[in-house]
Protein backbone atom coordinates (compact mmCIF):
# COMPACT_ATOMS: atom_id res chain seq x y z
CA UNK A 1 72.90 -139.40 -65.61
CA UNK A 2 72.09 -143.08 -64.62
CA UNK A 3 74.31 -144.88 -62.47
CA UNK A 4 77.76 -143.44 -62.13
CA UNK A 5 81.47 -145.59 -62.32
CA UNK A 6 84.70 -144.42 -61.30
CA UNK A 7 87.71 -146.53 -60.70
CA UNK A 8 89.36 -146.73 -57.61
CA UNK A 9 93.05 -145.69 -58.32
CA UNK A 10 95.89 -147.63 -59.07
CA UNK A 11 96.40 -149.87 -61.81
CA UNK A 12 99.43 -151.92 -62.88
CA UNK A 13 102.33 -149.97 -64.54
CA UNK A 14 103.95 -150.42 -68.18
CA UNK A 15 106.40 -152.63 -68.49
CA UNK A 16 108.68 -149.56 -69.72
CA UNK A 17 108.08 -147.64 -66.96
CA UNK A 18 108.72 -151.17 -64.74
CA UNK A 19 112.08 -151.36 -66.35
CA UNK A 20 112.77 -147.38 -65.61
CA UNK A 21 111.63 -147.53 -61.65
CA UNK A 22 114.24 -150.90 -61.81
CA UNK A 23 116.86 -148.59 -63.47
CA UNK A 24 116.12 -145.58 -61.54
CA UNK A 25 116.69 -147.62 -58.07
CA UNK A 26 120.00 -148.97 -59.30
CA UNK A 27 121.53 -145.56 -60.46
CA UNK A 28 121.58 -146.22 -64.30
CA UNK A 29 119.05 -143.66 -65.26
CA UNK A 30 118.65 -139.87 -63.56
CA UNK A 31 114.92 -138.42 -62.48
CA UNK A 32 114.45 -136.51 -66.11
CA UNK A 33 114.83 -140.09 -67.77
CA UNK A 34 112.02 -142.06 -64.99
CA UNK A 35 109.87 -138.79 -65.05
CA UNK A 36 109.42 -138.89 -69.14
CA UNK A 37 108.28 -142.46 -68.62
CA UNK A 38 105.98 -141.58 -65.90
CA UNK A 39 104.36 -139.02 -68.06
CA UNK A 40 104.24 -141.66 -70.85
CA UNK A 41 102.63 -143.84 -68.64
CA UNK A 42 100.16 -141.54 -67.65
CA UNK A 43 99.03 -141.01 -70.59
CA UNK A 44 98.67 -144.05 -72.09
CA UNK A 45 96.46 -145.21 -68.61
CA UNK A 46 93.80 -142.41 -69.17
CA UNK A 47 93.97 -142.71 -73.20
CA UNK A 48 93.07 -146.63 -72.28
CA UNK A 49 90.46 -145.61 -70.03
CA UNK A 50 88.79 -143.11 -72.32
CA UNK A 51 88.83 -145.78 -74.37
CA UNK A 52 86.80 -148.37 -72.37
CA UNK A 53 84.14 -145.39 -71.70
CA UNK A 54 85.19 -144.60 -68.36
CA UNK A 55 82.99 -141.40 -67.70
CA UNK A 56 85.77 -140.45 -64.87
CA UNK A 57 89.30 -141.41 -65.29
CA UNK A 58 92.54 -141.26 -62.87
CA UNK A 59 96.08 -141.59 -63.81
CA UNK A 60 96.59 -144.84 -62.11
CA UNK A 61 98.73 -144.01 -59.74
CA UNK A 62 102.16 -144.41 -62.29
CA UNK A 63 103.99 -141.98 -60.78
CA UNK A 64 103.50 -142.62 -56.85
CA UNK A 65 105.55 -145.32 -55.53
CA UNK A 66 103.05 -146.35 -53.32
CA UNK A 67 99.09 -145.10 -52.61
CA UNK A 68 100.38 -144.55 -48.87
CA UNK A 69 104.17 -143.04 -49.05
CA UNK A 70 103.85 -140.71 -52.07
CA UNK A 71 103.93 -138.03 -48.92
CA UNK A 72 107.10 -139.46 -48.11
CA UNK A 73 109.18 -139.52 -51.13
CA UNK A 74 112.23 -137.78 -50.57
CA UNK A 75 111.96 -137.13 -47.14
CA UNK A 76 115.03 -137.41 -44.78
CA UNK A 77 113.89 -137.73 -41.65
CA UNK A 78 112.81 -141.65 -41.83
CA UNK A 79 113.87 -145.04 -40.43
CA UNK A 80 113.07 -148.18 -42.60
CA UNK A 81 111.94 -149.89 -39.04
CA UNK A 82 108.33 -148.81 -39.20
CA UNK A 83 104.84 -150.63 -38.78
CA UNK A 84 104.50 -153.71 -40.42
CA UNK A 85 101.55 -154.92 -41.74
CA UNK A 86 101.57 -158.65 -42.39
CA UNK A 87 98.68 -160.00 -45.62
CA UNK A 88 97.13 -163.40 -45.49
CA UNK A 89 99.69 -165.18 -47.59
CA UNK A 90 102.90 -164.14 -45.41
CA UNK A 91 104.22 -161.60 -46.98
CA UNK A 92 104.55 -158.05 -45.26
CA UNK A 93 104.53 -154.00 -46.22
CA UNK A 94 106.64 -152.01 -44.09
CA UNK A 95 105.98 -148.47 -42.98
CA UNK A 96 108.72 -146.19 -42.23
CA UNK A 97 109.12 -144.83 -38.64
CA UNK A 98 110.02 -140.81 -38.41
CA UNK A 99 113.00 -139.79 -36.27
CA UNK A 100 112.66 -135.80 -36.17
CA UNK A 101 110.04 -133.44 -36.67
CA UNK A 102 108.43 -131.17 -37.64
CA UNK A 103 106.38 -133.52 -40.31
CA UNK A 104 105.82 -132.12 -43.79
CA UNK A 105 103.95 -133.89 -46.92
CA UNK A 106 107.51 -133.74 -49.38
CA UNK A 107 104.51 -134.31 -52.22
CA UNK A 108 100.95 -133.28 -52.50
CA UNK A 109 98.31 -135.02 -54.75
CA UNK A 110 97.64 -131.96 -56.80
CA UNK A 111 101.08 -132.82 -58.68
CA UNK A 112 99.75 -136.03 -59.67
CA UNK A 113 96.16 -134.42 -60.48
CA UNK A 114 97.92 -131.47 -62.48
CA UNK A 115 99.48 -133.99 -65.03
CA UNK A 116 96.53 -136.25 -65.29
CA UNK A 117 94.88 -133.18 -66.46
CA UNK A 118 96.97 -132.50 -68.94
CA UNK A 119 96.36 -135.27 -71.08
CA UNK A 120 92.33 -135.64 -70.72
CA UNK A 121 89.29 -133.35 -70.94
CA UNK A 122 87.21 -135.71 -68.81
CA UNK A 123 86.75 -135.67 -64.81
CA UNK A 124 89.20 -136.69 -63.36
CA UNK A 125 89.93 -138.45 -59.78
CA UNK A 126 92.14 -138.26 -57.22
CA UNK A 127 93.08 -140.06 -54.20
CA UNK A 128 95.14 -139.62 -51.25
CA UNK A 129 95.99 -141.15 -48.39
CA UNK A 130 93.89 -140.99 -45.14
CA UNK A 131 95.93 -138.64 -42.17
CA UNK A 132 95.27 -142.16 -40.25
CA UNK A 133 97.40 -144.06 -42.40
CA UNK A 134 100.56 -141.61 -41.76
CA UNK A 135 100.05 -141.59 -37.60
CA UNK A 136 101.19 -144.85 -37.87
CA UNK A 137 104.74 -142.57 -38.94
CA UNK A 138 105.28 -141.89 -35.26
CA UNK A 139 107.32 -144.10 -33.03
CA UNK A 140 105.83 -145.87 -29.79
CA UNK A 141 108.29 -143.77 -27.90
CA UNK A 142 107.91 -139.85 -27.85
CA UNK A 143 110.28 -138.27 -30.54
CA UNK A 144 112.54 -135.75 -28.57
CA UNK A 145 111.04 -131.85 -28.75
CA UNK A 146 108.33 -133.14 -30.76
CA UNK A 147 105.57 -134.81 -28.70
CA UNK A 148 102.72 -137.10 -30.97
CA UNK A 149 100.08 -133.93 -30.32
CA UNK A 150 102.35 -131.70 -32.29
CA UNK A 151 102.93 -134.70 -34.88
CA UNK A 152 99.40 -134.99 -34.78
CA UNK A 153 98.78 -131.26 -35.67
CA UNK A 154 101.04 -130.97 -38.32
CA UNK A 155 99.59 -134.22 -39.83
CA UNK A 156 96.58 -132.71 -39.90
CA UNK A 157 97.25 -129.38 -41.53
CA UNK A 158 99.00 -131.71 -44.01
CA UNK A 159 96.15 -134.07 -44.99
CA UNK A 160 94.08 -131.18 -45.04
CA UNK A 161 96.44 -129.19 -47.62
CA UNK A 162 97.00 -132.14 -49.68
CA UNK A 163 92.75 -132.44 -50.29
CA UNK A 164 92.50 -129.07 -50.13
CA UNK A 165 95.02 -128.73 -53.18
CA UNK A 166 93.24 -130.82 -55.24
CA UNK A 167 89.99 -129.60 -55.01
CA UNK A 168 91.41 -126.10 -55.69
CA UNK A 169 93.00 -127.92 -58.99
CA UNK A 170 89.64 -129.01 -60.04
CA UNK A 171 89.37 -132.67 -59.39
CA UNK A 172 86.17 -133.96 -60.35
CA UNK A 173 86.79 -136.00 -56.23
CA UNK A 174 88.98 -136.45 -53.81
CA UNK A 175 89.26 -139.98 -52.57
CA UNK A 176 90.68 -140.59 -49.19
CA UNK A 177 91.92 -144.41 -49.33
CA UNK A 178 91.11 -145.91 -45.52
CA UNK A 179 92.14 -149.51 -45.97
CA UNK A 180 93.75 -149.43 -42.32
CA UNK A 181 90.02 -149.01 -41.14
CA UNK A 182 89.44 -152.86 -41.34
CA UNK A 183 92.97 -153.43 -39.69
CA UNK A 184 92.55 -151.39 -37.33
CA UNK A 185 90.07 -154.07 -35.74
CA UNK A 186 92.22 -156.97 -36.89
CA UNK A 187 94.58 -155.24 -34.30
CA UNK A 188 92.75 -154.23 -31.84
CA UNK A 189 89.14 -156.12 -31.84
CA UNK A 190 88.02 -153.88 -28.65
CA UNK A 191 88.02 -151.25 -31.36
CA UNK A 192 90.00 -148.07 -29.98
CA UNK A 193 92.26 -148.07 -32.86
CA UNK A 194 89.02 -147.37 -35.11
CA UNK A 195 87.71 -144.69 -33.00
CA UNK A 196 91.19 -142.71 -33.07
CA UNK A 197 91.48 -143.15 -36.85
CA UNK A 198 87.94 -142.38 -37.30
CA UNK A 199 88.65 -139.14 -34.83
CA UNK A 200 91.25 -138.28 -36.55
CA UNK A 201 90.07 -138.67 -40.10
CA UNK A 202 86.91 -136.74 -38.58
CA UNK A 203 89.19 -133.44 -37.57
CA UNK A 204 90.27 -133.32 -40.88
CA UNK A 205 87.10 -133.22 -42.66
CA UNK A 206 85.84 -130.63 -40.33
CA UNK A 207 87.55 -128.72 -41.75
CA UNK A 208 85.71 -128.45 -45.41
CA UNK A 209 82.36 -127.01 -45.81
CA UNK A 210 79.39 -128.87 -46.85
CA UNK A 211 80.09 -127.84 -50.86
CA UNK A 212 83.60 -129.06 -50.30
CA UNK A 213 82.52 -132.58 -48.57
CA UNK A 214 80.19 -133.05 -51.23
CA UNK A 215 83.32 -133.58 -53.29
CA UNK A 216 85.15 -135.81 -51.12
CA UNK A 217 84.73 -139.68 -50.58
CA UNK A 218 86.16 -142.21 -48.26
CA UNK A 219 87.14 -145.50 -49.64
CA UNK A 220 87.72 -149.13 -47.58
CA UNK A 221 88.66 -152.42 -48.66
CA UNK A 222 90.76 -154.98 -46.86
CA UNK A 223 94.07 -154.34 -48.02
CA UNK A 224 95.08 -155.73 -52.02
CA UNK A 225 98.86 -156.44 -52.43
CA UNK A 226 100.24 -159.21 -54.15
CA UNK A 227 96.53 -160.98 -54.61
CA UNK A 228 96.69 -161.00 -50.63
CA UNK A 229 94.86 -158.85 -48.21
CA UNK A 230 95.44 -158.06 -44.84
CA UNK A 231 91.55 -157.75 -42.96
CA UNK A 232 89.22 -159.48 -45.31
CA UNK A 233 88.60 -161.44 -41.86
CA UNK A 234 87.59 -158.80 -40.35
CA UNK A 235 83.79 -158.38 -40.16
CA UNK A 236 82.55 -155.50 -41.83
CA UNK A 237 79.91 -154.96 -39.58
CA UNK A 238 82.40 -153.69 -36.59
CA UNK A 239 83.42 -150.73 -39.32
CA UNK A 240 80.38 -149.85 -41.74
CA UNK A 241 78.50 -147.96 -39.44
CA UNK A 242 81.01 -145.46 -37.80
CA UNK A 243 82.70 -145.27 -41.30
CA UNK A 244 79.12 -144.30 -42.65
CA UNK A 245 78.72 -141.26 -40.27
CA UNK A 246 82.11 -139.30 -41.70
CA UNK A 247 81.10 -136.15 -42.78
CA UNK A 248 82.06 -136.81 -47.03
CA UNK A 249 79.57 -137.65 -49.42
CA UNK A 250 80.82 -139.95 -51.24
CA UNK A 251 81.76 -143.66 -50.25
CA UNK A 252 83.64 -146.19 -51.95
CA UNK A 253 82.87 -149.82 -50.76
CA UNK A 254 84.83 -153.00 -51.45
CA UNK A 255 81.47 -155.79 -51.59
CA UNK A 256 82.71 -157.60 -55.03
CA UNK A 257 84.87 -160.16 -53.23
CA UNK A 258 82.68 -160.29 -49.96
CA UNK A 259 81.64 -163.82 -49.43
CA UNK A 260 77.74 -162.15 -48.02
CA UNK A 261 77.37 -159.53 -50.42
CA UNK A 262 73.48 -159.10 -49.29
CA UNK A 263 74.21 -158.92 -45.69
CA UNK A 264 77.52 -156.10 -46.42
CA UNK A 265 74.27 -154.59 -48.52
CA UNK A 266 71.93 -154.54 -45.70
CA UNK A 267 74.02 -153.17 -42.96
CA UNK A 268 74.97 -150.24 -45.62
CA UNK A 269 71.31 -149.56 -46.18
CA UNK A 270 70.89 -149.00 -42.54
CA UNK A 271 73.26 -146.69 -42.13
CA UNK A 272 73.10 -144.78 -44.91
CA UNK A 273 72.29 -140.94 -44.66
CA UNK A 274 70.51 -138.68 -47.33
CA UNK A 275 72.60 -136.98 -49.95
CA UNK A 276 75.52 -139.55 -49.71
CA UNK A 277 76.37 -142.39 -52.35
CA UNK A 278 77.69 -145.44 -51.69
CA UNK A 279 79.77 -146.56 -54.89
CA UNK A 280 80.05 -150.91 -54.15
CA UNK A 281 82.55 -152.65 -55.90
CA UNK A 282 81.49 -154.96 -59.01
CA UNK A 283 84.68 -156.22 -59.79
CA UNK A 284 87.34 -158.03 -57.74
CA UNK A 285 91.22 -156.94 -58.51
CA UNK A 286 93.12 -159.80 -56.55
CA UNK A 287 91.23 -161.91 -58.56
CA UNK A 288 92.49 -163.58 -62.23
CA UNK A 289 89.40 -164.26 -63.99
CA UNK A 290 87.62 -161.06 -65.54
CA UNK A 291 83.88 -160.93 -64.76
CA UNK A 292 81.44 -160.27 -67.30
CA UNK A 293 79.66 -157.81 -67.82
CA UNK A 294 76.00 -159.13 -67.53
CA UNK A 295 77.86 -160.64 -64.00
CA UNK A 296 78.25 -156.90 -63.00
CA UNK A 297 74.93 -156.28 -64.17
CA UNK A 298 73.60 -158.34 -61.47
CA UNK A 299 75.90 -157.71 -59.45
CA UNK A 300 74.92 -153.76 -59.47
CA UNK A 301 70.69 -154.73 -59.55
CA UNK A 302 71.79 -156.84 -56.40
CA UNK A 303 72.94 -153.33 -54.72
CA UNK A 304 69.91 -151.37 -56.25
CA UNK A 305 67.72 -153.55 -53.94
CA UNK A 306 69.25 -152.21 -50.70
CA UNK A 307 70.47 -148.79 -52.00
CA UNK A 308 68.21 -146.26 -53.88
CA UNK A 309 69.34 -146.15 -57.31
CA UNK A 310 69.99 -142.28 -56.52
CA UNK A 311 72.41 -142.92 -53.91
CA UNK A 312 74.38 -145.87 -55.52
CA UNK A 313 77.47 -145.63 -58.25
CA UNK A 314 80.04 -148.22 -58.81
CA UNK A 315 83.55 -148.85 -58.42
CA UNK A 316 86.39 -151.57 -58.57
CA UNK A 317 87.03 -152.70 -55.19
CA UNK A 318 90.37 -151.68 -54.59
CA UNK A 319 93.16 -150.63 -56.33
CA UNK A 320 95.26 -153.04 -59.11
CA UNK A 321 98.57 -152.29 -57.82
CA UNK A 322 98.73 -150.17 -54.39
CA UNK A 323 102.17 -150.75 -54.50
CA UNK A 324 104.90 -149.64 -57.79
CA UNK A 325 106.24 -152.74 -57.43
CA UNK A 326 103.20 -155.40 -57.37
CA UNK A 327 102.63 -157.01 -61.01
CA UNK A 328 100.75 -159.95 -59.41
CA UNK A 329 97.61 -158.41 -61.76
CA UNK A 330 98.41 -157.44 -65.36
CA UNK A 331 97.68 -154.31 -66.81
CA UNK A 332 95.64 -155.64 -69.66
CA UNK A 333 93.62 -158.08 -66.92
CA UNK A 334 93.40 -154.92 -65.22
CA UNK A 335 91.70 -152.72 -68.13
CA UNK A 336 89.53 -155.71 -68.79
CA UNK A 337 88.00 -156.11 -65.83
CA UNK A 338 87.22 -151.65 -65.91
CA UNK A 339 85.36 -152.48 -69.09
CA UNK A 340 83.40 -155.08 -67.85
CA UNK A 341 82.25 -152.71 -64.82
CA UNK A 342 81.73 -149.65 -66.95
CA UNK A 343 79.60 -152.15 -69.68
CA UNK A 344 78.01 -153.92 -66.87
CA UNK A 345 77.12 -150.76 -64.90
CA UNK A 346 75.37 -149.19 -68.29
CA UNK A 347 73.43 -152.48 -68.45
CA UNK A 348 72.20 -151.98 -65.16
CA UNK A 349 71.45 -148.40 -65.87
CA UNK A 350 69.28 -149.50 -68.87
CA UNK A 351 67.80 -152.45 -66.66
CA UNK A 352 66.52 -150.08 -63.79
CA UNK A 353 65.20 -147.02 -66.35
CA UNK A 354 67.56 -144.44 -64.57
């Protein structure tokens, strides 16, 4: 099978389906119109990335607004005066605060999976967002009749339907996007923040069996928006090894922007358990210039001397466009750079005999 690639998730939307989501917002087209050019865009993202080689494909995300509020979309009960998460170049994402409970998903994955499927006969991905990312929903003060266990409950019978669904819709993985595990010690260094998302990512996974978990990965990176993160300060070494001991066996590891590649490398090697593969990133999404593909060669032959070659895959290292709206990364820089890693990763493959 040699070494295996996926992408991560997102990449940037279509111009035509730019102009739609513009037109959409502003009242001048109805849902049937933006939905056909979702679908459009769908299709032309995996017929791109069947293309290119891609042995797994996703559907890029066209359709959610956003990797972490797809949940969210159409739900009533929200305030726009949420979390904010500030990036490295000064610009900020804001979360949504909820006012009322009880807390449902108003969309699960499986949609997204379900019309992927459609147009491809090749695996196919899908992410969703980590439970830990939407406790963040719930206000500093206690919501009235509905106290932050019961959030908390509901949040996780969510996150657990919404991987459960896709699984049962035969994705080929689930990937649970964790990019607030970095931040979480960029706001709170002592590292309490980690442990509850970690706890509460945990609870959710307990909830699979060992069949199910083999199907499931956990993917961290410091944040991509805008060609900006919001941790990539943060040292890794305060979050590798309690995000290596979730029970999933599959792990998706931003290392292709890393400015110590070898020592990210090392720390993974050390922590890493039988049966589980790490998939490192080979290609950087924030930035411009494409690498080559004899750069991810190296690149992967680097990982392959910390990581048996059994255990190790490849990946981008984050998404190209978390957000609907970010179009700081192009979509053909985008595809470019998921040839080079799926070309580069083969040349590894050849290099190592696997």
């Amino acid at each position: 099978m040699g070494i295996p690639t996926e992408p991560i998730g997102s990449i940037p939307r279509p111009p035509a389906l730019l102009a739609a989501m513009a037109d959409h917002a502003a009242g001048r087209i109805g849902d049937d119109e933006l939905a056909t050019r979702q679908t459009e865009a769908v299709a032309d993202t995996i017929a791109r990335l069947e293309g290119l080689g891609s042995p797994v494909v996703v559907d890029g995300e066209q359709a959610k607004p956003s990797f972490a509020t797809y949940p969210l979309s159409g739900l009533a009960d929200l305030a726009p005066d949420g979390v904010v998460i500030p990036f490295a170049d000064g610009h900020t994402r804001q979360l949504p605060r909820l006012t009322t409970g009880p807390f449902r998903y108003a969309v699960h994955a499986e949609t997204y999976l379900n019309e992927a499927r459609r147009h491809t006969r090749l695996p196919v991905k899908q992410a969703v967002i980590a439970p830990s990312a939407l406790s963040l929903l719930y206000p500093a003060e206690p919501l009235d009749g509905y106290p932050r266990k019961a959030f908390l409950d509901d949040l996780t019978a969510e996150a657990e339907a919404d991987i459960r669904g896709c699984l049962a819709a035969g994705a080929h993985a689930v990937q649970v996007d964790f990019t607030e595990g970095r931040l979480a010690l960029k706001l709170d260094p002592g590292g309490g923040l980690l442990d509850d998302f970690l706890a509460l990512n945990a609870q959710v996974l307990a909830r699979f069996d060992a069949a199910e978990r083999a199907r499931i990965g956990v993917h961290t990176c410091p944040g991509g928006d805008h060609d900006s993160t919001h941790s990539a300060d943060v040292d890794y070494a305060g979050l590798l090894p309690k995000l290596l001991a979730l029970p999933v066996g599959n792990f998706y590891v931003q290392l292709a922007s890393e400015p110590d590649p070898g020592r990210v490398l090392g720390i993974i090697a050390e922590h890493l358990r039988p049966g589980v593969r790490v998939f490192v990133g080979v290609t950087d999404p924030i930035d411009p210039r494409v690498e080559t593909e004899e750069e991810v060669r190296d690149r992967v032959l680097a990982a392959a001397r910390h990581i048996p070659v059994d255990q190790l895959g490849t990946c981008d290292d984050c998404g190209f466009s978390p957000f609907a709206d970010d179009v700081s990364t192009s979509r053909e820089t985008a595809f470019a750079k998921i040839g080079a890693r799926v070309r580069g990763t083969a040349l590894a493959t050849r290099a190592l005999g696997v």
